[in-house]
PDB file of N, CA and C in Angstrom:
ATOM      1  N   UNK A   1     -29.589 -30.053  17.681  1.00  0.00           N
ATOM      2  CA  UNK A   1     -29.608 -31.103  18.675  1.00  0.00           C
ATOM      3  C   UNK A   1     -30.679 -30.825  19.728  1.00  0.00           C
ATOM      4  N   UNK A   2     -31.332 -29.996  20.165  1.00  0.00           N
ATOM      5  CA  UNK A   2     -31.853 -29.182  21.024  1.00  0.00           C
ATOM      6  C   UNK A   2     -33.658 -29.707  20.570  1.00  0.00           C
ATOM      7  N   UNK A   3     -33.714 -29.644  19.722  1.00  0.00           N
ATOM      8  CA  UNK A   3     -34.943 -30.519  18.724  1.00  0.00           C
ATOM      9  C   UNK A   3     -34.830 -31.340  18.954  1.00  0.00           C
ATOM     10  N   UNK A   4     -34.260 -32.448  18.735  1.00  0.00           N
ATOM     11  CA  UNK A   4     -33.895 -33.843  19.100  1.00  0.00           C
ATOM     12  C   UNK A   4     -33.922 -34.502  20.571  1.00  0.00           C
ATOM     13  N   UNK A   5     -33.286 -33.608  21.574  1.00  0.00           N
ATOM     14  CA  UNK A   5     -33.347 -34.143  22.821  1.00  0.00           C
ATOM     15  C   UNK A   5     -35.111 -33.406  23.195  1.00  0.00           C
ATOM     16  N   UNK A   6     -35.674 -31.958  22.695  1.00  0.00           N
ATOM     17  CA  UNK A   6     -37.412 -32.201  23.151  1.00  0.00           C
ATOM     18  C   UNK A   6     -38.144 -33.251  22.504  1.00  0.00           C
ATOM     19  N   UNK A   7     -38.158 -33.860  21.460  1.00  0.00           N
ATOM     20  CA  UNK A   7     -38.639 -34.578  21.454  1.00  0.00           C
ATOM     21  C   UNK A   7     -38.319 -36.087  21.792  1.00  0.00           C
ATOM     22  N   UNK A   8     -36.979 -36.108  21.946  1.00  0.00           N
ATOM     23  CA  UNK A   8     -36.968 -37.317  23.264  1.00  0.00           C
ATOM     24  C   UNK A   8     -37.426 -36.971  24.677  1.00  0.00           C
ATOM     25  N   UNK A   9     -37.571 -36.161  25.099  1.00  0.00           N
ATOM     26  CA  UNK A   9     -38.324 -35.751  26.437  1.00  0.00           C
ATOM     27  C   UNK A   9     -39.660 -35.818  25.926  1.00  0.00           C
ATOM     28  N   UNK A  10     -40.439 -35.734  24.991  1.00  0.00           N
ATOM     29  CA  UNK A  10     -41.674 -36.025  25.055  1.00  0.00           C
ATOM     30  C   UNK A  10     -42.228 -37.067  24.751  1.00  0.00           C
ATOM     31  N   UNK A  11     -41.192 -38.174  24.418  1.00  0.00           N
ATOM     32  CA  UNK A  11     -41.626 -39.224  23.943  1.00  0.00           C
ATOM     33  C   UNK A  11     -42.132 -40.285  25.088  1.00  0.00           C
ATOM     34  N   UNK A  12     -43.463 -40.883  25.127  1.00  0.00           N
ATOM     35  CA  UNK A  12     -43.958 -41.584  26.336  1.00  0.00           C
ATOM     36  C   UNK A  12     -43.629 -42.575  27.118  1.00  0.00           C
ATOM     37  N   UNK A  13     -43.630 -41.984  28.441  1.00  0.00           N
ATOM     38  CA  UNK A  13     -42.837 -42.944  29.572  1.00  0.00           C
ATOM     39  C   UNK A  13     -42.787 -44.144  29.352  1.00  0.00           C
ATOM     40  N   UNK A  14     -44.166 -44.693  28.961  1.00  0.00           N
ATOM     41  CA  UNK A  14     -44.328 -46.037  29.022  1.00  0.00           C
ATOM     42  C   UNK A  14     -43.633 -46.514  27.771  1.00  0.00           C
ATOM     43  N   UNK A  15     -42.779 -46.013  27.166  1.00  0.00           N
ATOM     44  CA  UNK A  15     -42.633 -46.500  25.630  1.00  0.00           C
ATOM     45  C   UNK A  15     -40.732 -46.529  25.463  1.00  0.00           C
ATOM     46  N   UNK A  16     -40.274 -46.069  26.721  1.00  0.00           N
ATOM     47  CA  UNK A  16     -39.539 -45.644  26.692  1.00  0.00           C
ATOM     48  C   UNK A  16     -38.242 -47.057  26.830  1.00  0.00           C
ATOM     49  N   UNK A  17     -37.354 -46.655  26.872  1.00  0.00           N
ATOM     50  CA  UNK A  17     -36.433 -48.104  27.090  1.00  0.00           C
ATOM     51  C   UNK A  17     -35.155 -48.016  26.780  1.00  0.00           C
ATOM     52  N   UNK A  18     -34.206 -49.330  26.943  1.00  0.00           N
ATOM     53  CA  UNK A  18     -32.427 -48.730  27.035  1.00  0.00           C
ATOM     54  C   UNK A  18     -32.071 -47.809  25.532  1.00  0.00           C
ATOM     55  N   UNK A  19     -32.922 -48.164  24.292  1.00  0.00           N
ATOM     56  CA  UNK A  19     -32.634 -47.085  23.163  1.00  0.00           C
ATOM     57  C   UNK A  19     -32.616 -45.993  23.500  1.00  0.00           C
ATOM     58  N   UNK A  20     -33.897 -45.732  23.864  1.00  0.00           N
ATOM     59  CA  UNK A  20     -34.606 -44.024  24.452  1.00  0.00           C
ATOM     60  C   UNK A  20     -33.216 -43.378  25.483  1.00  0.00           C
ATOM     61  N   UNK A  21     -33.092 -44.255  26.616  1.00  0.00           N
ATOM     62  CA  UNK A  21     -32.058 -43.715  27.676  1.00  0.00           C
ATOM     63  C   UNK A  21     -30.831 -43.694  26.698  1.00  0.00           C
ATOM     64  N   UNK A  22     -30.077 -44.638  25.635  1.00  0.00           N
ATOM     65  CA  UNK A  22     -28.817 -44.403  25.189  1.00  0.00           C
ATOM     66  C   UNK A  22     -29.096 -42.897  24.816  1.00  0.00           C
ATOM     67  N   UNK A  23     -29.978 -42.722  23.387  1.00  0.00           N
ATOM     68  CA  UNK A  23     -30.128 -41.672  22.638  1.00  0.00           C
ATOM     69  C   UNK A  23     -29.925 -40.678  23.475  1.00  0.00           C
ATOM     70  N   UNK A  24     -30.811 -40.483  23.824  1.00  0.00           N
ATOM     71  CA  UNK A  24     -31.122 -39.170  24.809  1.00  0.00           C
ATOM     72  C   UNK A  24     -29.704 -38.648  25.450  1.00  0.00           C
ATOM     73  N   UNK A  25     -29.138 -39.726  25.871  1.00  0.00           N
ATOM     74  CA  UNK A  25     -27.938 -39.257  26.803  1.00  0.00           C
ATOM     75  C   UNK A  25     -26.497 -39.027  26.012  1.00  0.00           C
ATOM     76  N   UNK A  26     -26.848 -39.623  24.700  1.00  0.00           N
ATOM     77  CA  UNK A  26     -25.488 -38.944  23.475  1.00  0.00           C
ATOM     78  C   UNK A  26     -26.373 -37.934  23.061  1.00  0.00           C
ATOM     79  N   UNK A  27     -27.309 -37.540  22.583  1.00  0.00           N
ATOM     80  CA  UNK A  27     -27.590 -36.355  22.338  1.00  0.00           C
ATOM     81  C   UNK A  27     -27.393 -34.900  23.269  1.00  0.00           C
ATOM     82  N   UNK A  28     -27.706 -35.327  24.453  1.00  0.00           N
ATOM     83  CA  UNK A  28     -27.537 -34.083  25.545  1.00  0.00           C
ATOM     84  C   UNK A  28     -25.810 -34.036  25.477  1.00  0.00           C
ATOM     85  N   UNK A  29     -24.970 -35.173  25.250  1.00  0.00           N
ATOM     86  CA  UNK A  29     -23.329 -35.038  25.175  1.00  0.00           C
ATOM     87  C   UNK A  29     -22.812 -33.885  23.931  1.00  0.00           C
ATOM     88  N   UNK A  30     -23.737 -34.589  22.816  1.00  0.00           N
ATOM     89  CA  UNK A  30     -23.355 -33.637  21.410  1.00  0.00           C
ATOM     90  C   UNK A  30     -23.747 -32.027  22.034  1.00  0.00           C
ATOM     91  N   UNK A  31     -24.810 -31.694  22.708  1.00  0.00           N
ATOM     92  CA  UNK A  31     -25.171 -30.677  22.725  1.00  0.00           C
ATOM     93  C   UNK A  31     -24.184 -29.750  23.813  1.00  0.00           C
ATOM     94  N   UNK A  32     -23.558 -30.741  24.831  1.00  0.00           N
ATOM     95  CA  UNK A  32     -23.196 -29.516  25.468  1.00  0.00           C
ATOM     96  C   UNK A  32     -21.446 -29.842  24.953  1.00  0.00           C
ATOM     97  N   UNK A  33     -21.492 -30.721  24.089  1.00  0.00           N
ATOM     98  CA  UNK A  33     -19.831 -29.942  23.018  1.00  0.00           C
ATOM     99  C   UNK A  33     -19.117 -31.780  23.542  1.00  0.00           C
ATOM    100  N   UNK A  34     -19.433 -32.668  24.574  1.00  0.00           N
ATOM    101  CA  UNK A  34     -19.009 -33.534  24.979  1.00  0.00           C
ATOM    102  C   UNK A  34     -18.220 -34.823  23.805  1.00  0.00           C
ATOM    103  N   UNK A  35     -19.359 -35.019  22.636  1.00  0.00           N
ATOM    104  CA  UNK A  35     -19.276 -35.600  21.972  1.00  0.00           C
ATOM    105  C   UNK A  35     -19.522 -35.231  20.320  1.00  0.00           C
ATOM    106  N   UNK A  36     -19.106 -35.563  19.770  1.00  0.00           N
ATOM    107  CA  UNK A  36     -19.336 -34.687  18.013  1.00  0.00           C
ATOM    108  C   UNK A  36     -20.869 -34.564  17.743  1.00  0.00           C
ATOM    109  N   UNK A  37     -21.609 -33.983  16.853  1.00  0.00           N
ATOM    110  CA  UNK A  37     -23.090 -33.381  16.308  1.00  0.00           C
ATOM    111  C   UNK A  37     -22.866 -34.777  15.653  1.00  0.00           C
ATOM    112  N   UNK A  38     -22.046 -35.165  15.266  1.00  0.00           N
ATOM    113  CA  UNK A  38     -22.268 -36.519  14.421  1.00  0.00           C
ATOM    114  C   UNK A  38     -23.076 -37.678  14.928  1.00  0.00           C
ATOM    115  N   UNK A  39     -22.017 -37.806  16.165  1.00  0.00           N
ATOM    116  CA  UNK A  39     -22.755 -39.153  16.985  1.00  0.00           C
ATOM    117  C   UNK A  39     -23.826 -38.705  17.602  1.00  0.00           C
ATOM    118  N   UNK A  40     -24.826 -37.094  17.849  1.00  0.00           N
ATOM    119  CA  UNK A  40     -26.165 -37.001  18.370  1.00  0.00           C
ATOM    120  C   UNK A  40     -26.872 -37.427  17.131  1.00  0.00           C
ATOM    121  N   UNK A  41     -26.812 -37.032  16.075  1.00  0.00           N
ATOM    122  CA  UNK A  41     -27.435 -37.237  14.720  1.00  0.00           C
ATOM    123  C   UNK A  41     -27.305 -38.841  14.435  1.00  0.00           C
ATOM    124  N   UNK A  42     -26.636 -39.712  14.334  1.00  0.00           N
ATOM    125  CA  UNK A  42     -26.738 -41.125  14.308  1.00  0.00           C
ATOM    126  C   UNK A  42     -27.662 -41.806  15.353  1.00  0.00           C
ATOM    127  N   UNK A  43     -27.453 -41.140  16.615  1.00  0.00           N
ATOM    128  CA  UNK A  43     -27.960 -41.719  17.531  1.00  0.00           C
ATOM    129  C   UNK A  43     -29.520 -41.278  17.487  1.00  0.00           C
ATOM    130  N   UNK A  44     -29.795 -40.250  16.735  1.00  0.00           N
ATOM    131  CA  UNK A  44     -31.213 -40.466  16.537  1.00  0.00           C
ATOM    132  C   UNK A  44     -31.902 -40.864  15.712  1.00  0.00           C
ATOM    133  N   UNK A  45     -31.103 -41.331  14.618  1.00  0.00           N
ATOM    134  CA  UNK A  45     -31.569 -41.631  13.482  1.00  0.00           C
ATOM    135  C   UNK A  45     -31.732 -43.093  13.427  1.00  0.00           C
ATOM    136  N   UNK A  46     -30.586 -43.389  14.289  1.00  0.00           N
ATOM    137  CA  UNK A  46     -30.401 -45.417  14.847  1.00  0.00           C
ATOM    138  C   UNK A  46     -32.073 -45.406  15.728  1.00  0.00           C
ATOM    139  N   UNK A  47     -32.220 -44.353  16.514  1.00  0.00           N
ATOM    140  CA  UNK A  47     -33.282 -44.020  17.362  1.00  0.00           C
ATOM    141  C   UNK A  47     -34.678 -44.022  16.430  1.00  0.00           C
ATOM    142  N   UNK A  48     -34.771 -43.523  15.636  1.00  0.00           N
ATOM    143  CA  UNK A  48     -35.807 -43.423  14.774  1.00  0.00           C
ATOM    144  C   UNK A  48     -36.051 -44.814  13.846  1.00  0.00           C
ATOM    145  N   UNK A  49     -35.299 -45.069  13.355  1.00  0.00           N
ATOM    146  CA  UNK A  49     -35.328 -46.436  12.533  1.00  0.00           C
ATOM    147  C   UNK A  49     -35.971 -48.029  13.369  1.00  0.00           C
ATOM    148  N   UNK A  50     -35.146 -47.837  14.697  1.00  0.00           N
ATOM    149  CA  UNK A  50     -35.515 -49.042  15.669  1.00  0.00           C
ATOM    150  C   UNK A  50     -37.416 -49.017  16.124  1.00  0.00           C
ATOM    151  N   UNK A  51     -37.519 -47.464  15.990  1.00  0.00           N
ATOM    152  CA  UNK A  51     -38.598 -47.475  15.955  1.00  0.00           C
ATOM    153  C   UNK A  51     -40.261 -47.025  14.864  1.00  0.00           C
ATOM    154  N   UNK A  52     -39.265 -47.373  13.566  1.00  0.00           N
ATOM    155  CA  UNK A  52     -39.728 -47.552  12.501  1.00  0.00           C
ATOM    156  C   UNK A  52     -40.890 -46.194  12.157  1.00  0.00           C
ATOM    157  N   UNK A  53     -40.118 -45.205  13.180  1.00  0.00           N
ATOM    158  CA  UNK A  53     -40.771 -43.686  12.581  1.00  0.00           C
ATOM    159  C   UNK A  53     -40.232 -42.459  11.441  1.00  0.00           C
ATOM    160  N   UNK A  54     -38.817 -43.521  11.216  1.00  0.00           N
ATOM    161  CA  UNK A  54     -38.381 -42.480   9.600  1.00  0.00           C
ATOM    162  C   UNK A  54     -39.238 -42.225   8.718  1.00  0.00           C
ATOM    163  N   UNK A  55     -39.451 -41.796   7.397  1.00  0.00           N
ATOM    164  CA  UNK A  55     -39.935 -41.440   6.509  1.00  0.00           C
ATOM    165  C   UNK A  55     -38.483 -41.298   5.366  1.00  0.00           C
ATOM    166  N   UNK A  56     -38.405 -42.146   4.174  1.00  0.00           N
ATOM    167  CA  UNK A  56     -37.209 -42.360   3.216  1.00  0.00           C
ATOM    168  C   UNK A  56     -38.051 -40.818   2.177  1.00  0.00           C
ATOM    169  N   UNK A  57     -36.500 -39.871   2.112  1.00  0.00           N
ATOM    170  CA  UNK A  57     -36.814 -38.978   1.618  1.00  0.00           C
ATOM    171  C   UNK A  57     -36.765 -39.243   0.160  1.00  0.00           C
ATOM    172  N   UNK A  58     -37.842 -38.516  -0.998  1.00  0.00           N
ATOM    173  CA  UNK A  58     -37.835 -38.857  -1.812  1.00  0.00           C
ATOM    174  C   UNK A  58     -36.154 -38.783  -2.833  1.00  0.00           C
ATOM    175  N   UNK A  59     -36.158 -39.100  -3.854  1.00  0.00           N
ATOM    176  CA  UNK A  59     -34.901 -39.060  -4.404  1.00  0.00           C
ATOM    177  C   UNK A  59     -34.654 -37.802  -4.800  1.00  0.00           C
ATOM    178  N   UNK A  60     -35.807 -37.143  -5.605  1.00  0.00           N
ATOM    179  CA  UNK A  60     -35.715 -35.865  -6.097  1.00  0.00           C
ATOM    180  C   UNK A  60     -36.726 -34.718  -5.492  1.00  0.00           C
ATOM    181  N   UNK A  61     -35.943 -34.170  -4.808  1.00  0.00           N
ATOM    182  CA  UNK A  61     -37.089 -32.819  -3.795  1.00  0.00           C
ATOM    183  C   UNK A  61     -38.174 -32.308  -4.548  1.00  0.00           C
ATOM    184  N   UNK A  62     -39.214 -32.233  -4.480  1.00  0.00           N
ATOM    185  CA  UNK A  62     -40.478 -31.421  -5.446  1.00  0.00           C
ATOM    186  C   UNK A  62     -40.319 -29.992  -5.507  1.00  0.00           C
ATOM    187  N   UNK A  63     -39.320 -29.404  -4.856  1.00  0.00           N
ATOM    188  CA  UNK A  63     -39.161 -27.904  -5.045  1.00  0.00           C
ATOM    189  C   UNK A  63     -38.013 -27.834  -5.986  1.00  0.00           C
ATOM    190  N   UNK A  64     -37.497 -29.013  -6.368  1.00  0.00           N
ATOM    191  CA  UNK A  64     -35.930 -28.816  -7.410  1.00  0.00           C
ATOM    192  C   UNK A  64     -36.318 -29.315  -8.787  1.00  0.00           C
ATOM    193  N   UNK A  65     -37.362 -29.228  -8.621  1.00  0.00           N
ATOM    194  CA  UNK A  65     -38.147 -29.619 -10.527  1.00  0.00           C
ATOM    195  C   UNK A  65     -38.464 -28.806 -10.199  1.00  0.00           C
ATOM    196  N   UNK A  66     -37.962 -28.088 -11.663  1.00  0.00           N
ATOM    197  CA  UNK A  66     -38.463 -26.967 -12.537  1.00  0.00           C
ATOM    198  C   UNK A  66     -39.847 -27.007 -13.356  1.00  0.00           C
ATOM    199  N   UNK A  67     -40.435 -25.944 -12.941  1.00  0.00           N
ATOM    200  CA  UNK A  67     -42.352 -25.703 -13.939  1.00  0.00           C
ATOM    201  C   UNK A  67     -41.677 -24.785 -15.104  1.00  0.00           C
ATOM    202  N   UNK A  68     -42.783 -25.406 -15.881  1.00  0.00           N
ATOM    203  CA  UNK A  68     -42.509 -25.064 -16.997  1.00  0.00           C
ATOM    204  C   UNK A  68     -43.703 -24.062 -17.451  1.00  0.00           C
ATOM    205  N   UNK A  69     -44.338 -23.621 -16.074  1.00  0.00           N
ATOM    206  CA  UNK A  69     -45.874 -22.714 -16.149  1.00  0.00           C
ATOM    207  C   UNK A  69     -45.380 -21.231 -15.964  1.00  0.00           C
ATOM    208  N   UNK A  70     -43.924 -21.129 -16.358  1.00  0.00           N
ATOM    209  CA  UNK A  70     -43.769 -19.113 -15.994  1.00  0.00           C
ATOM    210  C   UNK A  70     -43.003 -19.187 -14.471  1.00  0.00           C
ATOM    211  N   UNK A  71     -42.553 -20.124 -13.927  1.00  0.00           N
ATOM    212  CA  UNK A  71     -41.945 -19.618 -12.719  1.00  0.00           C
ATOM    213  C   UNK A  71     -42.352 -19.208 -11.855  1.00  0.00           C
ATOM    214  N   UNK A  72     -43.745 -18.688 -11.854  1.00  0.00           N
ATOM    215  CA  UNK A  72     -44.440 -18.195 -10.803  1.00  0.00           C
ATOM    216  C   UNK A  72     -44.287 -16.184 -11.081  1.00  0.00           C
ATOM    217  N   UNK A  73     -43.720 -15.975 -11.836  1.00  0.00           N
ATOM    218  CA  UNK A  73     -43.760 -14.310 -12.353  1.00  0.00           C
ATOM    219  C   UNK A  73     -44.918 -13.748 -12.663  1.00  0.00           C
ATOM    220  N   UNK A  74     -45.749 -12.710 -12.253  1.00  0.00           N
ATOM    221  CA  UNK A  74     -46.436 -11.961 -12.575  1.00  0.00           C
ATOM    222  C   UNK A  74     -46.276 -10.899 -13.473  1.00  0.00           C
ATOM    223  N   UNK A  75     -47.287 -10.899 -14.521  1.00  0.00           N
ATOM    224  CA  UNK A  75     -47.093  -9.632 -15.864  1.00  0.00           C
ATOM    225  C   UNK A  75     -47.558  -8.633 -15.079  1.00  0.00           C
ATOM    226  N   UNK A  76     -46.789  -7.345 -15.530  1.00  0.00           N
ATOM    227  CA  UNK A  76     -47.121  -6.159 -15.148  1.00  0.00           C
ATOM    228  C   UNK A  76     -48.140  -5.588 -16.688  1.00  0.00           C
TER     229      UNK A  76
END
């Protein structure tokens, strides 16, 4: 959560608005135990979406396919 509320503190004054002030102020709640990690994590993610800076993670991680080039093992 601690990630989440610096980069709502760095996010620019001028840009800022009643989203920015909700977020920010359930996140600093989750953090000091006020409110569940749940509702800081929604609230930034509602936070992120409104402002169309998510990124949709792929379906299948590129580190969870398996190579079929040796694993990366070195011959002795």
């Amino acid at each position: 959560m601690g990630d989440a509320i610096d980069f709502l503190e760095e996010w620019p004054r001028n840009d800022r608005d009643i989203a920015h002030n909700a977020t920010i102020k359930t996140c600093h709640m989750a953090f000091d135990g006020l409110k569940p990690i749940k509702a800081g994590r929604d609230a930034i993610r509602s936070f992120g979406d409104k402002k169309g800076i998510l990124m949709k993670a792929p379906g299948v991680q590129p580190w969870t396919i398996s190579s079929r080039s040796g694993g990366g093992r070195v011959s002795s």
